[in-house]
C-alpha atoms as a PDB file:
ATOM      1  CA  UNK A   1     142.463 137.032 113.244  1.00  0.00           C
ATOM      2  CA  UNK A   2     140.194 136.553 110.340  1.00  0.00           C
ATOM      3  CA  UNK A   3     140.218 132.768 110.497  1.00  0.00           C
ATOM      4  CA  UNK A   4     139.069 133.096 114.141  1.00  0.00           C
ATOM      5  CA  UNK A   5     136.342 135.776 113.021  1.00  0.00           C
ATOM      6  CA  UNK A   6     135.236 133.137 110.495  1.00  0.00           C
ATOM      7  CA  UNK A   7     135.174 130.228 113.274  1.00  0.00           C
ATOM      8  CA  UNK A   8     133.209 131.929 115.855  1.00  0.00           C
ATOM      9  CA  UNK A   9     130.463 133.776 112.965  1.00  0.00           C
ATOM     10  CA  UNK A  10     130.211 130.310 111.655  1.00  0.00           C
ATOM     11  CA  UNK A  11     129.686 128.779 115.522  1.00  0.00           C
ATOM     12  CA  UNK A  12     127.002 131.794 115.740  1.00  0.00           C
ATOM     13  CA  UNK A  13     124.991 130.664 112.713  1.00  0.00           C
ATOM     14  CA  UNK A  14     125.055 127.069 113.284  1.00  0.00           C
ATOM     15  CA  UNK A  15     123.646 127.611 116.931  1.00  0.00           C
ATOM     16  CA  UNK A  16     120.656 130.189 115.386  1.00  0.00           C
ATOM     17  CA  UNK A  17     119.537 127.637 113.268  1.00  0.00           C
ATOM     18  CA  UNK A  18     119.848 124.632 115.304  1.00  0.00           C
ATOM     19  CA  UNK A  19     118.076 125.835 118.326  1.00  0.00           C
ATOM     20  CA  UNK A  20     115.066 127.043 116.610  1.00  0.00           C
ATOM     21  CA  UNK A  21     114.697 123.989 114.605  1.00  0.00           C
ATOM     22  CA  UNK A  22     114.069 122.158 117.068  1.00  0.00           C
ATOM     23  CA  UNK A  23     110.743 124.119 118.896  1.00  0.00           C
ATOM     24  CA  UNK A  24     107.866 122.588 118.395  1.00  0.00           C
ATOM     25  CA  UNK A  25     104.354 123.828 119.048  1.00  0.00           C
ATOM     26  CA  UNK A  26     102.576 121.906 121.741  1.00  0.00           C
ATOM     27  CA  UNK A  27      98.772 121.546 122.041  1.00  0.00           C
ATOM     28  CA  UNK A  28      97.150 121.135 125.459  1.00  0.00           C
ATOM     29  CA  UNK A  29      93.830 120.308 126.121  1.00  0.00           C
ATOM     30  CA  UNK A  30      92.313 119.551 129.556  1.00  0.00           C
ATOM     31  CA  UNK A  31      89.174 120.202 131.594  1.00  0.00           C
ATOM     32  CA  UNK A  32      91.118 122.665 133.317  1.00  0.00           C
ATOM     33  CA  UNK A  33      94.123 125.034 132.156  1.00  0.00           C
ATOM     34  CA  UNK A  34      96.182 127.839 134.380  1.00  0.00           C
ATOM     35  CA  UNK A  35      98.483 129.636 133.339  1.00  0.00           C
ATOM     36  CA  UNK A  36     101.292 131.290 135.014  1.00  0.00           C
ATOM     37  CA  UNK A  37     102.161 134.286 133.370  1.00  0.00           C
ATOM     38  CA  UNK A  38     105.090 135.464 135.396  1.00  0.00           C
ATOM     39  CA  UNK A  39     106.858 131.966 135.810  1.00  0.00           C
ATOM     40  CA  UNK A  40     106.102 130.939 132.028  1.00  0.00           C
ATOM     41  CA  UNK A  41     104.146 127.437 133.888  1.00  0.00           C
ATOM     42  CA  UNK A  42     100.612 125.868 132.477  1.00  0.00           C
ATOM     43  CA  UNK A  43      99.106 123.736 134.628  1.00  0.00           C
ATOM     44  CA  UNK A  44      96.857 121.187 133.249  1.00  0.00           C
ATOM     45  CA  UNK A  45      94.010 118.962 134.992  1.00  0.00           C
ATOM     46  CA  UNK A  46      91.586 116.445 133.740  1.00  0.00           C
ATOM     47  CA  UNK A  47      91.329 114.411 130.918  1.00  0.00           C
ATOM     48  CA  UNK A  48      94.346 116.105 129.410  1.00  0.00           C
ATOM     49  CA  UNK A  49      95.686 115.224 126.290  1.00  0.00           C
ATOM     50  CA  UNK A  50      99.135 116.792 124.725  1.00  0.00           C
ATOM     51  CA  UNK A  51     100.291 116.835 121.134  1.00  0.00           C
ATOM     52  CA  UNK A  52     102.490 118.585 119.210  1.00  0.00           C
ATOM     53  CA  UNK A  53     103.294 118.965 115.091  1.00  0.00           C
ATOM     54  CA  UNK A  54     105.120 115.655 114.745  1.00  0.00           C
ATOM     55  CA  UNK A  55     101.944 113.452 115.963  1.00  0.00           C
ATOM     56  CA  UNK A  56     103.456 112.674 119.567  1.00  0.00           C
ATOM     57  CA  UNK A  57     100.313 111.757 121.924  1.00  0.00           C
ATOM     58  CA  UNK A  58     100.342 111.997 125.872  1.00  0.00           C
ATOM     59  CA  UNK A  59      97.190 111.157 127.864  1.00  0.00           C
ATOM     60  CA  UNK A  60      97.538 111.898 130.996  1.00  0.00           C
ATOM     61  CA  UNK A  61      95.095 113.291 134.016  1.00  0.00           C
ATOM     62  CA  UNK A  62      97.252 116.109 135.180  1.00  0.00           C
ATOM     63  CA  UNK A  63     100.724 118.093 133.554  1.00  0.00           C
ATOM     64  CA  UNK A  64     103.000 120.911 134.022  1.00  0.00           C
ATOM     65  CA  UNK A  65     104.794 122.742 131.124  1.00  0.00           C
ATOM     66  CA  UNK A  66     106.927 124.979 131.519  1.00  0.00           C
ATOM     67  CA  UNK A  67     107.953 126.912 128.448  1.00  0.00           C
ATOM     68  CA  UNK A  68     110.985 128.361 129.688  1.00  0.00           C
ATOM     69  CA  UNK A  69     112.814 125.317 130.173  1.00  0.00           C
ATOM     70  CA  UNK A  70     110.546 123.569 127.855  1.00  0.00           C
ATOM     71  CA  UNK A  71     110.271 120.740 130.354  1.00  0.00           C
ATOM     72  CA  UNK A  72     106.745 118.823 130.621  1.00  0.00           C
ATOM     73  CA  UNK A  73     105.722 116.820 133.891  1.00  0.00           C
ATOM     74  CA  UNK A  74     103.215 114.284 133.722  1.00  0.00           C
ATOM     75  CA  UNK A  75     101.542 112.690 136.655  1.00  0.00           C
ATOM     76  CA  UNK A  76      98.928 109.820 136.645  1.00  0.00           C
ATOM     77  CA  UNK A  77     100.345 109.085 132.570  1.00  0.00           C
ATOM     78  CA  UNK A  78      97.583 106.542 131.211  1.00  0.00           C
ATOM     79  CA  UNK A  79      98.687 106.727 127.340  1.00  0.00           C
ATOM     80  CA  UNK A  80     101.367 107.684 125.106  1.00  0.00           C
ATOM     81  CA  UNK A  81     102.235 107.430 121.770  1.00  0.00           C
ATOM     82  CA  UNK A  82     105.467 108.756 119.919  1.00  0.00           C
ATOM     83  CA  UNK A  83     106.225 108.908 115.972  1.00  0.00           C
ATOM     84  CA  UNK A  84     109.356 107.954 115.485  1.00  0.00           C
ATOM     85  CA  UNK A  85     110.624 109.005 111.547  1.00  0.00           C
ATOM     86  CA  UNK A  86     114.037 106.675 110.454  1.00  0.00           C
END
């Protein structure tokens, strides 16, 4: 019983601290930004341009984030540029 307690607390902390090591803050900017409280969506149009803390680039002319599923959608994608640490 103990051994199992020890497996599953251990399975706990491992999933606390991999899951929130991997957020990352995004910065949008755009002509225009909506936001969609309820369904956790921004909507982004014009001249937008997305970054975040590891120096990732997207230039696009319109995006969708939504920070729920922390999916992005670009459409109209004229530039991006990724870091990419070995």
């Amino acid at each position: 019983m103990k051994n199992k307690l020890f497996r599953l607390s251990l399975i706990w902390i491992f999933y606390l601290f991999f899951t929130s090591s991997f957020a990352d803050e995004l910065n949008i900017n755009a002509s225009e930004v909506h936001v969609d409280k309820k369904g956790g969506i921004i909507y982004a149009e014009g001249e937008v341009k997305i970054s975040d803390t590891k120096q990732n680039l997207i230039l696009t002319e319109k995006a969708e984030y939504d920070k729920s599923k922390n999916l992005a959608k670009f459409f109209d994608l004229s530039y991006s540029a990724f870091s990419v640490k070995i």
